[in-house]
PDB file of N, CA and C in Angstrom:
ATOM      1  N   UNK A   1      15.873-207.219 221.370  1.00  0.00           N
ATOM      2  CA  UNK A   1      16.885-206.208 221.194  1.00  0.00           C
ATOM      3  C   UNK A   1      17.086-205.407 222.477  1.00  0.00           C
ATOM      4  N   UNK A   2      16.080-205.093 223.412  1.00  0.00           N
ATOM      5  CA  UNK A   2      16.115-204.367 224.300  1.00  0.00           C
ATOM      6  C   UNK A   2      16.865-205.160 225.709  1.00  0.00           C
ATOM      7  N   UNK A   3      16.395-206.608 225.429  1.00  0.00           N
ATOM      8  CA  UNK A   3      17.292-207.159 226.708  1.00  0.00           C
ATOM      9  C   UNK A   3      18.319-207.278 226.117  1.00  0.00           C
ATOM     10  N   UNK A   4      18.751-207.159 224.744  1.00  0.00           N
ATOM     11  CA  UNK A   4      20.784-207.656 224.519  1.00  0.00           C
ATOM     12  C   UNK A   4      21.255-206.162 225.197  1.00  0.00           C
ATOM     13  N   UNK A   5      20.720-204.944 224.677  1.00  0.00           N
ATOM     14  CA  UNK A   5      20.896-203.821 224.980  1.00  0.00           C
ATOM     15  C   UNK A   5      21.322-203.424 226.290  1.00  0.00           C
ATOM     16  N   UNK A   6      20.311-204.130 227.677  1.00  0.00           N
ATOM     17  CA  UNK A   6      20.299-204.198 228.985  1.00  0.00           C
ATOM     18  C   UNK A   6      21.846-205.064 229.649  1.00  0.00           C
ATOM     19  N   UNK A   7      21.740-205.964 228.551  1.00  0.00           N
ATOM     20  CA  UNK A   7      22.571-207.095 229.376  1.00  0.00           C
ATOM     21  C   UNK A   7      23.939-206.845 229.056  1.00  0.00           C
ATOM     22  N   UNK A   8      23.802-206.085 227.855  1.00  0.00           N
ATOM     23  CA  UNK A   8      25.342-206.005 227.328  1.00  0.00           C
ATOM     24  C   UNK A   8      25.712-204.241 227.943  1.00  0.00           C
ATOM     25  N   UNK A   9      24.617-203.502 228.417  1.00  0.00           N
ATOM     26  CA  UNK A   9      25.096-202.284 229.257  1.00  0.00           C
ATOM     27  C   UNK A   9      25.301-202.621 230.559  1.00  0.00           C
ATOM     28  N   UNK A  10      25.003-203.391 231.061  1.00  0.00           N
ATOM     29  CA  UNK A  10      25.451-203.718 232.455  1.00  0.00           C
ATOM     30  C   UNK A  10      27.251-204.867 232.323  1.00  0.00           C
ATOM     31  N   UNK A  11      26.544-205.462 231.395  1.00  0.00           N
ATOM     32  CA  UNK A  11      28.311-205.900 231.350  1.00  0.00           C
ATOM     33  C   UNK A  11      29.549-204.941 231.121  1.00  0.00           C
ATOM     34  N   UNK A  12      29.034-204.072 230.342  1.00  0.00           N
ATOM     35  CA  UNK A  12      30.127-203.259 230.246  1.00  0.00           C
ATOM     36  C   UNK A  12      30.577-202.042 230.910  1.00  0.00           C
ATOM     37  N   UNK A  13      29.357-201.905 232.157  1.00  0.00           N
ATOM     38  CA  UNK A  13      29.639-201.265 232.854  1.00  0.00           C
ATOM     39  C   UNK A  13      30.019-201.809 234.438  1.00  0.00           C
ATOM     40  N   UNK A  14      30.489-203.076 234.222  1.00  0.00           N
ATOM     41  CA  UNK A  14      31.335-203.961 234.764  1.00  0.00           C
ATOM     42  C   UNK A  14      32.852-203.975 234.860  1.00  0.00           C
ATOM     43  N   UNK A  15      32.690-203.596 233.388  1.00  0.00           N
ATOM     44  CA  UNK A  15      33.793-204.013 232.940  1.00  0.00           C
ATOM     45  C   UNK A  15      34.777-202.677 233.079  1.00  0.00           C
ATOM     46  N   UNK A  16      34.004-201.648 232.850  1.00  0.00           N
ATOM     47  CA  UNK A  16      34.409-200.356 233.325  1.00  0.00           C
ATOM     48  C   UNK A  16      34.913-200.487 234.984  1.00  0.00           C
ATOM     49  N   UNK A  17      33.966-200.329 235.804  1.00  0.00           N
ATOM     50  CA  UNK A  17      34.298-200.830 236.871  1.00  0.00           C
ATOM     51  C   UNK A  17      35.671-201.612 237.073  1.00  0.00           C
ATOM     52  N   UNK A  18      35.935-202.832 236.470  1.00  0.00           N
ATOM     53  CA  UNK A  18      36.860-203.905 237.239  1.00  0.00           C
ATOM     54  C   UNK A  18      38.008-203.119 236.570  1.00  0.00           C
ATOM     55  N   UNK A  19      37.954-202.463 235.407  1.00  0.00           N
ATOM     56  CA  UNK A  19      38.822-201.345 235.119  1.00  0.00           C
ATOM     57  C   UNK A  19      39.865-200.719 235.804  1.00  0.00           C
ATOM     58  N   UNK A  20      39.129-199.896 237.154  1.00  0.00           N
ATOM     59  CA  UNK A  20      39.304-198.501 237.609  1.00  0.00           C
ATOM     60  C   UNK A  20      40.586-199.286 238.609  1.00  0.00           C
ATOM     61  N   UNK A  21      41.487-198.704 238.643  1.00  0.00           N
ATOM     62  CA  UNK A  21      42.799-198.870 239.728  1.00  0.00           C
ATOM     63  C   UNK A  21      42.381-198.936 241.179  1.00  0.00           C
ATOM     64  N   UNK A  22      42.450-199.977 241.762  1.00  0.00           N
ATOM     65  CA  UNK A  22      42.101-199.870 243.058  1.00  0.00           C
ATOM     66  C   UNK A  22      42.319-198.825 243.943  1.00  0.00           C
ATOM     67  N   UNK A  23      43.950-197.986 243.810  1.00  0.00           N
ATOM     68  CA  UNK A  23      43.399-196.705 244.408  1.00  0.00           C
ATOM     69  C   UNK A  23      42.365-195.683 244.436  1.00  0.00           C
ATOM     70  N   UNK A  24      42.350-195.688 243.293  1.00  0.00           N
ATOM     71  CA  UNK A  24      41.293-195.038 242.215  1.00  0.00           C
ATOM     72  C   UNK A  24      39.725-195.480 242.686  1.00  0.00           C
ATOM     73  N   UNK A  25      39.511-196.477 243.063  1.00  0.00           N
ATOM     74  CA  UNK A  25      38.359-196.982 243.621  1.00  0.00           C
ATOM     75  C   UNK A  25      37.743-196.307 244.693  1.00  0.00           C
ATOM     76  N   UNK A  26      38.581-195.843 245.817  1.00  0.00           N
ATOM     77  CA  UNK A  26      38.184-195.331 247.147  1.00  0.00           C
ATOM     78  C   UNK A  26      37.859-194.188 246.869  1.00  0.00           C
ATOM     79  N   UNK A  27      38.921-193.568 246.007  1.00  0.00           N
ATOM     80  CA  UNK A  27      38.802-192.174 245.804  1.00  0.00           C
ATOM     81  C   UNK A  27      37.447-191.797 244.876  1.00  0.00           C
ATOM     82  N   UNK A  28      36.898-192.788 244.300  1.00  0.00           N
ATOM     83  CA  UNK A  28      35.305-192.307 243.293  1.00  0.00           C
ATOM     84  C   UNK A  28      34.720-192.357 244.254  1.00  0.00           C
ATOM     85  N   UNK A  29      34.663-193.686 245.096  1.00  0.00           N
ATOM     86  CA  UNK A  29      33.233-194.000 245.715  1.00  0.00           C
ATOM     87  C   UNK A  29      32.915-193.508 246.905  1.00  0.00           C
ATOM     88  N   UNK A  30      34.123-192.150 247.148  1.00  0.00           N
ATOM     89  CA  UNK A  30      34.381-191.095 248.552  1.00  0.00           C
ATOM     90  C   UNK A  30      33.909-189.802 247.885  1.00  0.00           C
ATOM     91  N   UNK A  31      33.365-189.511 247.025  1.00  0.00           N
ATOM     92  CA  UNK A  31      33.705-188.311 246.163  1.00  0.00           C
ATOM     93  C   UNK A  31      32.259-188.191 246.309  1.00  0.00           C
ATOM     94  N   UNK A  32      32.235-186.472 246.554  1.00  0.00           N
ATOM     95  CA  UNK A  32      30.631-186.626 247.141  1.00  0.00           C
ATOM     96  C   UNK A  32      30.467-185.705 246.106  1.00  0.00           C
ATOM     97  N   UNK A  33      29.235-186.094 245.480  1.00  0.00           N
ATOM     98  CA  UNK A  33      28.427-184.819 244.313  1.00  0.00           C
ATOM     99  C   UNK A  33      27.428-184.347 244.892  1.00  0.00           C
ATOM    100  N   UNK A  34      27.325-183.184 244.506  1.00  0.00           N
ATOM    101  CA  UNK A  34      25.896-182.795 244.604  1.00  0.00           C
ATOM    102  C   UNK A  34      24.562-182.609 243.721  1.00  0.00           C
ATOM    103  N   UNK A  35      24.521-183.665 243.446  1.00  0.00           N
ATOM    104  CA  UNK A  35      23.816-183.654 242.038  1.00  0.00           C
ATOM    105  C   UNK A  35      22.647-184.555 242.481  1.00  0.00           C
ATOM    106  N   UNK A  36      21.109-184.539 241.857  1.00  0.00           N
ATOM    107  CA  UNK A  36      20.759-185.663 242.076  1.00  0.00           C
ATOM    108  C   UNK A  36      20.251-186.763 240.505  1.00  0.00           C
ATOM    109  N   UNK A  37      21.000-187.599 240.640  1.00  0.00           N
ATOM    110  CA  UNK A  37      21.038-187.909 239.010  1.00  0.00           C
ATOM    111  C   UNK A  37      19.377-188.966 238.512  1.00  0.00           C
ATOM    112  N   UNK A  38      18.942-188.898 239.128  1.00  0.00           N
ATOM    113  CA  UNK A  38      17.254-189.385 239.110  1.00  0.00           C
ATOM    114  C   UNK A  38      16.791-188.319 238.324  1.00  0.00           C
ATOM    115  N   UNK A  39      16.780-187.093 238.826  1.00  0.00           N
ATOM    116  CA  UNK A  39      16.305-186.118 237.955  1.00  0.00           C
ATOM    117  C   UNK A  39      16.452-185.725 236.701  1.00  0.00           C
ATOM    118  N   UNK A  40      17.529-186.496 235.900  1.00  0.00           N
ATOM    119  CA  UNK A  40      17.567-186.728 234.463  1.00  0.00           C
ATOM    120  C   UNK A  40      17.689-187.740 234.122  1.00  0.00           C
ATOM    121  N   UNK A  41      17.899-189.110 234.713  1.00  0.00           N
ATOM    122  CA  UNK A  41      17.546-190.282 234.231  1.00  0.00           C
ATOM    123  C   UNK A  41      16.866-191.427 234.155  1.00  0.00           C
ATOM    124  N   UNK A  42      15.816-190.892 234.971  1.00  0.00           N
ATOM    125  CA  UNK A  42      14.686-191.115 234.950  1.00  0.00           C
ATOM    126  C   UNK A  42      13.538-191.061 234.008  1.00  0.00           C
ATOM    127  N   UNK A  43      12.770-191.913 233.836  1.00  0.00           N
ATOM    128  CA  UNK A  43      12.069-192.293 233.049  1.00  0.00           C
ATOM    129  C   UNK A  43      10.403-192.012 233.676  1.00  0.00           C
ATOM    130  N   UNK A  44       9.221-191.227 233.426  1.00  0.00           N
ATOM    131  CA  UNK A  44       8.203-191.853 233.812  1.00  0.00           C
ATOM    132  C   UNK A  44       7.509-192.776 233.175  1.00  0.00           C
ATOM    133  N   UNK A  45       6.903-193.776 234.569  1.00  0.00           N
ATOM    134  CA  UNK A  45       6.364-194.894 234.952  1.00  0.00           C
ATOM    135  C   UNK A  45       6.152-195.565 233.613  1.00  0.00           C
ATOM    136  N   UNK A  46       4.917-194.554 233.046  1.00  0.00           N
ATOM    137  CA  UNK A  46       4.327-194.843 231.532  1.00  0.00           C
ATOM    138  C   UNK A  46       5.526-194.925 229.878  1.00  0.00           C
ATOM    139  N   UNK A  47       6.158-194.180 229.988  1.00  0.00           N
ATOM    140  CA  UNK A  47       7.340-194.340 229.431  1.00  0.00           C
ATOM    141  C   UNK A  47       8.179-195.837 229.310  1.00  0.00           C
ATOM    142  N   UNK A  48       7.811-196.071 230.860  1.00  0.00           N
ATOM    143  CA  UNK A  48       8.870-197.347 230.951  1.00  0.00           C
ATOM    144  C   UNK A  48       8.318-198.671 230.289  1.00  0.00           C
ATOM    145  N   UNK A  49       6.898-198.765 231.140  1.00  0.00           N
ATOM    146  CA  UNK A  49       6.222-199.309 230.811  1.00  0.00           C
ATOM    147  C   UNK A  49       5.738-199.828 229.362  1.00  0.00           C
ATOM    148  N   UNK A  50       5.473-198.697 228.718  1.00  0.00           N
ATOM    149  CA  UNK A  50       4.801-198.644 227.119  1.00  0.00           C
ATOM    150  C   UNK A  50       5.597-197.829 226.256  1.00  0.00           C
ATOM    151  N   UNK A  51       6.673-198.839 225.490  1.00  0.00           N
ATOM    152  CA  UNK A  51       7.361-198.110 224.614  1.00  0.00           C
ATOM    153  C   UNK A  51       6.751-197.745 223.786  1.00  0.00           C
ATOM    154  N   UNK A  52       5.756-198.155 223.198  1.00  0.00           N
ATOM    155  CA  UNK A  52       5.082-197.597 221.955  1.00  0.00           C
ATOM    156  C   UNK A  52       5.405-198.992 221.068  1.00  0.00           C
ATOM    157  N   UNK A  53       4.070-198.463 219.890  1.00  0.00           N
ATOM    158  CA  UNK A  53       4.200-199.737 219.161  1.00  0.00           C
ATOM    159  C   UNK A  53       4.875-200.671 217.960  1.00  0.00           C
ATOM    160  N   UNK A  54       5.776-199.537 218.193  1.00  0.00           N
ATOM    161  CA  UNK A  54       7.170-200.108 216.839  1.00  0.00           C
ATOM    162  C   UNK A  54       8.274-200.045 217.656  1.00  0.00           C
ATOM    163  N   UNK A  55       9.532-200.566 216.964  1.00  0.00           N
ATOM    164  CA  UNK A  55      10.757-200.507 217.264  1.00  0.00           C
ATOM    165  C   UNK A  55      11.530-199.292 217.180  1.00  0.00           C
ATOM    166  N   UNK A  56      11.162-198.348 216.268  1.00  0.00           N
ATOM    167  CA  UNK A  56      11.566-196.900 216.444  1.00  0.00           C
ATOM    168  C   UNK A  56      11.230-196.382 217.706  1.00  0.00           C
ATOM    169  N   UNK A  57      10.286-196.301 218.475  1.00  0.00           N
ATOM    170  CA  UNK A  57       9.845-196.030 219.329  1.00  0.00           C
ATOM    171  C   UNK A  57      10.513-196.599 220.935  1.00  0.00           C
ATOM    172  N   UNK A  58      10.837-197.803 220.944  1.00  0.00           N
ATOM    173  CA  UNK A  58      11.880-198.694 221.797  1.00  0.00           C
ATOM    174  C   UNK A  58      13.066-197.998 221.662  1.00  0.00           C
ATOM    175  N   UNK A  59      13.716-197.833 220.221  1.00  0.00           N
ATOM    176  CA  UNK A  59      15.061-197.291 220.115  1.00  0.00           C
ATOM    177  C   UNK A  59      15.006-195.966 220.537  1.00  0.00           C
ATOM    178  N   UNK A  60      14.206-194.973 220.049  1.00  0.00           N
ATOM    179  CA  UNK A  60      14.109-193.686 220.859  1.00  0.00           C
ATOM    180  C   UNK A  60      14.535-193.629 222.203  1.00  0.00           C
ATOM    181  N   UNK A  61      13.846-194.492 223.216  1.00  0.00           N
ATOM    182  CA  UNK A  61      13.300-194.604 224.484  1.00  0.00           C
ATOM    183  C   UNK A  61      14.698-194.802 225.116  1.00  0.00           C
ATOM    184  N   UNK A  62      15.633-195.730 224.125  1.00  0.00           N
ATOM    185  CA  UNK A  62      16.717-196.297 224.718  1.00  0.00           C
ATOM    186  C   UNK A  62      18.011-194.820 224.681  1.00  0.00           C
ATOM    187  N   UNK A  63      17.885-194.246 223.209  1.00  0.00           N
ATOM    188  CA  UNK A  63      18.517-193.078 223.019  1.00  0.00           C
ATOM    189  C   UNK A  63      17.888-192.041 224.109  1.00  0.00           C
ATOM    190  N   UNK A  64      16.711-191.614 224.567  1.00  0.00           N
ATOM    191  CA  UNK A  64      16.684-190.947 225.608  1.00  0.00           C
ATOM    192  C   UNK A  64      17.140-191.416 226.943  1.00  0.00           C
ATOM    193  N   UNK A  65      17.935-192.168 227.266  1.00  0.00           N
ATOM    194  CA  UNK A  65      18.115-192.676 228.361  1.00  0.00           C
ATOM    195  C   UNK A  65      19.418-192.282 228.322  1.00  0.00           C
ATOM    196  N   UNK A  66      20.283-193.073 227.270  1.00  0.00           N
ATOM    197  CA  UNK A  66      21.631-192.725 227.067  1.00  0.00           C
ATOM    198  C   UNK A  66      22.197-191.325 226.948  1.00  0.00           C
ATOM    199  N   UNK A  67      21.066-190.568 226.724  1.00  0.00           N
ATOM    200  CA  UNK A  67      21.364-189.000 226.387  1.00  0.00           C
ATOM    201  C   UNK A  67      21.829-188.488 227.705  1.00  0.00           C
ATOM    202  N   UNK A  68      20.415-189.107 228.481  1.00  0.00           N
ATOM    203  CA  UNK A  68      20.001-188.304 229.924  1.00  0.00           C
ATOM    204  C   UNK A  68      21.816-189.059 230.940  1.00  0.00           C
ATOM    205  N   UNK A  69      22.135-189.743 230.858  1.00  0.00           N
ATOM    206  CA  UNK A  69      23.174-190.657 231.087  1.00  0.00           C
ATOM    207  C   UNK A  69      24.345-189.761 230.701  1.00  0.00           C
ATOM    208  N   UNK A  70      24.700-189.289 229.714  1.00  0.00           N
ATOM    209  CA  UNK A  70      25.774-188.652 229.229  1.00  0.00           C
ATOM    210  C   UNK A  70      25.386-187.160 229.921  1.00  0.00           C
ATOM    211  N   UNK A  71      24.392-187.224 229.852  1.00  0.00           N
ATOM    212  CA  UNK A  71      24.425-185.498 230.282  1.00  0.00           C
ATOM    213  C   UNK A  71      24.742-185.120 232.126  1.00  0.00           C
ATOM    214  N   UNK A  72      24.486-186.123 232.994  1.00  0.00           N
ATOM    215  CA  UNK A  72      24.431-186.512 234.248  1.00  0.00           C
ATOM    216  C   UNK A  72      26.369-186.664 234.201  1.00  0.00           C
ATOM    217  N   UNK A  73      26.861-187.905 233.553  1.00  0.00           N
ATOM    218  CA  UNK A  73      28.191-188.217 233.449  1.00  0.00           C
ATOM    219  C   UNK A  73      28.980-186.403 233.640  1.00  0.00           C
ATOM    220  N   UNK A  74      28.520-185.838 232.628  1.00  0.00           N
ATOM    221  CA  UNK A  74      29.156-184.666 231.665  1.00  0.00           C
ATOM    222  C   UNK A  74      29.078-183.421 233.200  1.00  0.00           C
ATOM    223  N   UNK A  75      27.991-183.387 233.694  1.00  0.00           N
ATOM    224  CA  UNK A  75      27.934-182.747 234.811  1.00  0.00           C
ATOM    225  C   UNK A  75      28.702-182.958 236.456  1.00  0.00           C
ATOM    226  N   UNK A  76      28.724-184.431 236.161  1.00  0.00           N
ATOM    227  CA  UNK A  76      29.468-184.873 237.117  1.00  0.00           C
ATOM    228  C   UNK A  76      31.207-184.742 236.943  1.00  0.00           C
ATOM    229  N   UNK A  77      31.687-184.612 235.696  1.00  0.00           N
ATOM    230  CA  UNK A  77      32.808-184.446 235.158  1.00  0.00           C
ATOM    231  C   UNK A  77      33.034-182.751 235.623  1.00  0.00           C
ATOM    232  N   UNK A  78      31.821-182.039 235.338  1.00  0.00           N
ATOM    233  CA  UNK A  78      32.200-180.482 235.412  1.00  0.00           C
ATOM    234  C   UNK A  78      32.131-180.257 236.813  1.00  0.00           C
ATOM    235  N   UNK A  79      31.834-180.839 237.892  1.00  0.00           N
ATOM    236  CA  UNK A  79      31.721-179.930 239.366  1.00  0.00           C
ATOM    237  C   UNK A  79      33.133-180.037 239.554  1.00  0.00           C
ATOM    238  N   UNK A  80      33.114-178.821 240.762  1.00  0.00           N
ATOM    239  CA  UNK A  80      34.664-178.247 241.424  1.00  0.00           C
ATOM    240  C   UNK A  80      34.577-179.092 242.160  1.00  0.00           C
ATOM    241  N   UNK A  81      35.627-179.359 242.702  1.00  0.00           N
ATOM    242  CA  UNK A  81      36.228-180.434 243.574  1.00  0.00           C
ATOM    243  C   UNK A  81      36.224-181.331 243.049  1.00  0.00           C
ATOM    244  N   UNK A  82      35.932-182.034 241.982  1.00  0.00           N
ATOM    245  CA  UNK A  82      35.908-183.753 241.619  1.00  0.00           C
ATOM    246  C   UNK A  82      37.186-183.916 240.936  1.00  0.00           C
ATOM    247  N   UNK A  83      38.137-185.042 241.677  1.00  0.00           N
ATOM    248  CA  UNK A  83      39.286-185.006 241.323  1.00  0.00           C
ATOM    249  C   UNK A  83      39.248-185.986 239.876  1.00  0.00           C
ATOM    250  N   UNK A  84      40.626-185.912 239.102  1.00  0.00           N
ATOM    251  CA  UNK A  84      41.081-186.603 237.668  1.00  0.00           C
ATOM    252  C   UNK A  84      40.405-188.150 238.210  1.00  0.00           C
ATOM    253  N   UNK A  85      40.617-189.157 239.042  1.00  0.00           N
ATOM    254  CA  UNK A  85      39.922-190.399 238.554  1.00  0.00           C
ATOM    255  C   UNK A  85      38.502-190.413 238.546  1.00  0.00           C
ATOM    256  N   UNK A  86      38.024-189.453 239.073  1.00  0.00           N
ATOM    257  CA  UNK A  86      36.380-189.412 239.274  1.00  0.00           C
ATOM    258  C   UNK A  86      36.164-189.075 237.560  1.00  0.00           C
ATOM    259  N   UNK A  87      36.823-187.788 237.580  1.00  0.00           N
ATOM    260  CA  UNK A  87      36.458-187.407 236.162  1.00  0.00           C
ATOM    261  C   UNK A  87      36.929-188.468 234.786  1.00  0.00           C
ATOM    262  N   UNK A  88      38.125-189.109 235.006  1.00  0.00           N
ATOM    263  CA  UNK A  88      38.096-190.384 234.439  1.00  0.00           C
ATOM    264  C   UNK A  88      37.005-191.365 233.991  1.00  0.00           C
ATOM    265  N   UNK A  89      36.736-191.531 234.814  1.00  0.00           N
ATOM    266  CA  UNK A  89      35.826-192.644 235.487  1.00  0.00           C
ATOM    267  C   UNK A  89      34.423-192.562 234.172  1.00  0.00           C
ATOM    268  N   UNK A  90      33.898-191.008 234.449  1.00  0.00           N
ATOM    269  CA  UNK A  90      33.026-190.904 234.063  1.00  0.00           C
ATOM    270  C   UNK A  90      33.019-190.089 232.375  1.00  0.00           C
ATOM    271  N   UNK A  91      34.309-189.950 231.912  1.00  0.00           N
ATOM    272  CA  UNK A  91      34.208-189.658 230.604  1.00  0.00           C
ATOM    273  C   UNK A  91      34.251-191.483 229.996  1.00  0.00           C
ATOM    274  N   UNK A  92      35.020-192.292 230.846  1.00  0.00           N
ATOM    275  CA  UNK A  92      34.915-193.806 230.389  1.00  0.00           C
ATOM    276  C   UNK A  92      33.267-194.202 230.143  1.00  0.00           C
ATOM    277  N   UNK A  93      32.683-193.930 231.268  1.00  0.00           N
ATOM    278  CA  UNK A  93      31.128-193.891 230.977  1.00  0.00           C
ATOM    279  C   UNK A  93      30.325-193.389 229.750  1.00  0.00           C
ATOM    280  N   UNK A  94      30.471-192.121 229.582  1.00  0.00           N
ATOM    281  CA  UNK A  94      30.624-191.464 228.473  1.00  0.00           C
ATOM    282  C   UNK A  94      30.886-192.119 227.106  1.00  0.00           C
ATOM    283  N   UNK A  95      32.114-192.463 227.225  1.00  0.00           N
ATOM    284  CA  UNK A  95      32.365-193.345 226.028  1.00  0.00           C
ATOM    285  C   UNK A  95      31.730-194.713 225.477  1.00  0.00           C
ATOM    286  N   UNK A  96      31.267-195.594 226.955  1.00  0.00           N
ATOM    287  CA  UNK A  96      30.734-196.401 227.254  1.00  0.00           C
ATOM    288  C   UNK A  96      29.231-195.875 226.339  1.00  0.00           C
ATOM    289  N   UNK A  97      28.428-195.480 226.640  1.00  0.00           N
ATOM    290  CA  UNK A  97      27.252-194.670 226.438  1.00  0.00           C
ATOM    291  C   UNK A  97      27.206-194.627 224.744  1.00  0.00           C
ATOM    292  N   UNK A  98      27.908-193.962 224.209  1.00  0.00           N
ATOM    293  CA  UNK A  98      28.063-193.644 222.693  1.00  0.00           C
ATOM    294  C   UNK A  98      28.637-194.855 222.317  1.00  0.00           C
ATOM    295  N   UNK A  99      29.273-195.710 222.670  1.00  0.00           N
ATOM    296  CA  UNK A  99      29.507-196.715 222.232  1.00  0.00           C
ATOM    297  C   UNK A  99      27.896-197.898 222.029  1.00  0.00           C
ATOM    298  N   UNK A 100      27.350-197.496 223.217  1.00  0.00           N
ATOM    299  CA  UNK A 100      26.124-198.357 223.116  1.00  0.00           C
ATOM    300  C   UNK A 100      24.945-197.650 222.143  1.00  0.00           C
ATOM    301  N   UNK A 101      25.211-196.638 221.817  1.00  0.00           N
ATOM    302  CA  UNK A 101      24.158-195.757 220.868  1.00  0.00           C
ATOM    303  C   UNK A 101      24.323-196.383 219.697  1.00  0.00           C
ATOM    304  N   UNK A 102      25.676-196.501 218.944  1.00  0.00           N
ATOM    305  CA  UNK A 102      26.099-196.874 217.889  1.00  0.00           C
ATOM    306  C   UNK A 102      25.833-198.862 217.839  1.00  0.00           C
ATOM    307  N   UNK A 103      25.963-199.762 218.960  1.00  0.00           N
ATOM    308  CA  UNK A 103      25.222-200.749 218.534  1.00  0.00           C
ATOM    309  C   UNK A 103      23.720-201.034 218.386  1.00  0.00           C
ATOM    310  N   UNK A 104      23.353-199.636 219.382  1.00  0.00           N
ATOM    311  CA  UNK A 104      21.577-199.934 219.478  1.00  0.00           C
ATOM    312  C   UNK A 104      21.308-199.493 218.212  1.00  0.00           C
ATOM    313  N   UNK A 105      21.595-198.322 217.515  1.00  0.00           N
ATOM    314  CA  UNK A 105      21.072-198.409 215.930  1.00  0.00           C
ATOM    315  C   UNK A 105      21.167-199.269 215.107  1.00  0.00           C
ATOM    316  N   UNK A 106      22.555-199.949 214.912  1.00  0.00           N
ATOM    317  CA  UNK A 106      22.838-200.604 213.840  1.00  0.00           C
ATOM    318  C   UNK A 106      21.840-202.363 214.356  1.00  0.00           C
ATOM    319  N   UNK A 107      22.035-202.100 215.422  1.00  0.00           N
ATOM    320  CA  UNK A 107      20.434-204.068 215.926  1.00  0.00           C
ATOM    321  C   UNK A 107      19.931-203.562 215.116  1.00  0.00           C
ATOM    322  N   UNK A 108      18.906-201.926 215.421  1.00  0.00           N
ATOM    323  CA  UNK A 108      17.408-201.824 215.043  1.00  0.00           C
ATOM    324  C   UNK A 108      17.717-202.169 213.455  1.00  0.00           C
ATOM    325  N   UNK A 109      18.412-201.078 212.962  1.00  0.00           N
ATOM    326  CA  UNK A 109      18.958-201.443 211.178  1.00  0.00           C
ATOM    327  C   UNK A 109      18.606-203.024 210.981  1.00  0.00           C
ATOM    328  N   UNK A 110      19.283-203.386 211.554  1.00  0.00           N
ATOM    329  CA  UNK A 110      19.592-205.058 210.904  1.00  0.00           C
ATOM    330  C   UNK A 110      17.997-205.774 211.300  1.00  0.00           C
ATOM    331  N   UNK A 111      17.535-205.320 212.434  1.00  0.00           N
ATOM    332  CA  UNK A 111      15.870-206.124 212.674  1.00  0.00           C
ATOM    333  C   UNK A 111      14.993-205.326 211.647  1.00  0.00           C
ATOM    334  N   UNK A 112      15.089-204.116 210.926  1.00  0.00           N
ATOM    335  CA  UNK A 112      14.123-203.315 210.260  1.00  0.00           C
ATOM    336  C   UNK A 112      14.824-204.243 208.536  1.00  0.00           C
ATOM    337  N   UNK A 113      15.644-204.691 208.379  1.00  0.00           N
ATOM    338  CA  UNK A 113      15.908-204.975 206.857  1.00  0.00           C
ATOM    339  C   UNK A 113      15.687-206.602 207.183  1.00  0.00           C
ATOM    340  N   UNK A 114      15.091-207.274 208.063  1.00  0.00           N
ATOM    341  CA  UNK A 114      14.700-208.654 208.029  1.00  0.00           C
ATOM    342  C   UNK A 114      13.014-208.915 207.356  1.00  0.00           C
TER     343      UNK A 114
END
């Protein structure tokens, strides 16, 4: 569950990507924040390592990530100076994010009633 989780968040944050209007492109990846986003989405070592020994515990791990993810997005949306495609960009993320919350529960659901 955790690698469909991985593989299908990186695809779709691909897909976000091939998305964004090529003008629109220069203008995100010029856009300077001051933020440093490690500091909330980050995981320690042991954390990463050892989800713990049930699947509640995996799914947690995955919901704290996505949280820390939305909350980074949400901040990056609020600084001055960040123009409409930046802020675009990253409420798409956003959406992206809660979209993946809502399949990571309903896996665990469906692996917990097997």
């Amino acid at each position: 569950m955790l690698l469909d989780y991985i593989s299908r968040h990186e695809k779709n944050i691909q897909e976000v990507l091939r998305d964004v209007r090529e003008q629109d492109q220069d203008v995100i990846l010029k856009t300077w924040v001051q933020y440093a986003p490690w500091t909330e989405t980050i995981q320690p070592p042991n954390r990463l390592t050892d989800p713990g020994p049930d699947l509640d515990s995996v799914v947690q791990q995955v919901f704290e990530l996505d949280n820390h993810l939305i909350r980074f997005y949400n901040t990056m949306i609020h600084q001055s100076g960040v123009g409409e495609p930046v802020k675009a960009f990253f409420r798409q993320l956003i959406r992206l994010e809660e979209k993946e919350k809502i399949q990571v529960a309903e896996a665990a659901r469906q692996i917990k009633e097997l």
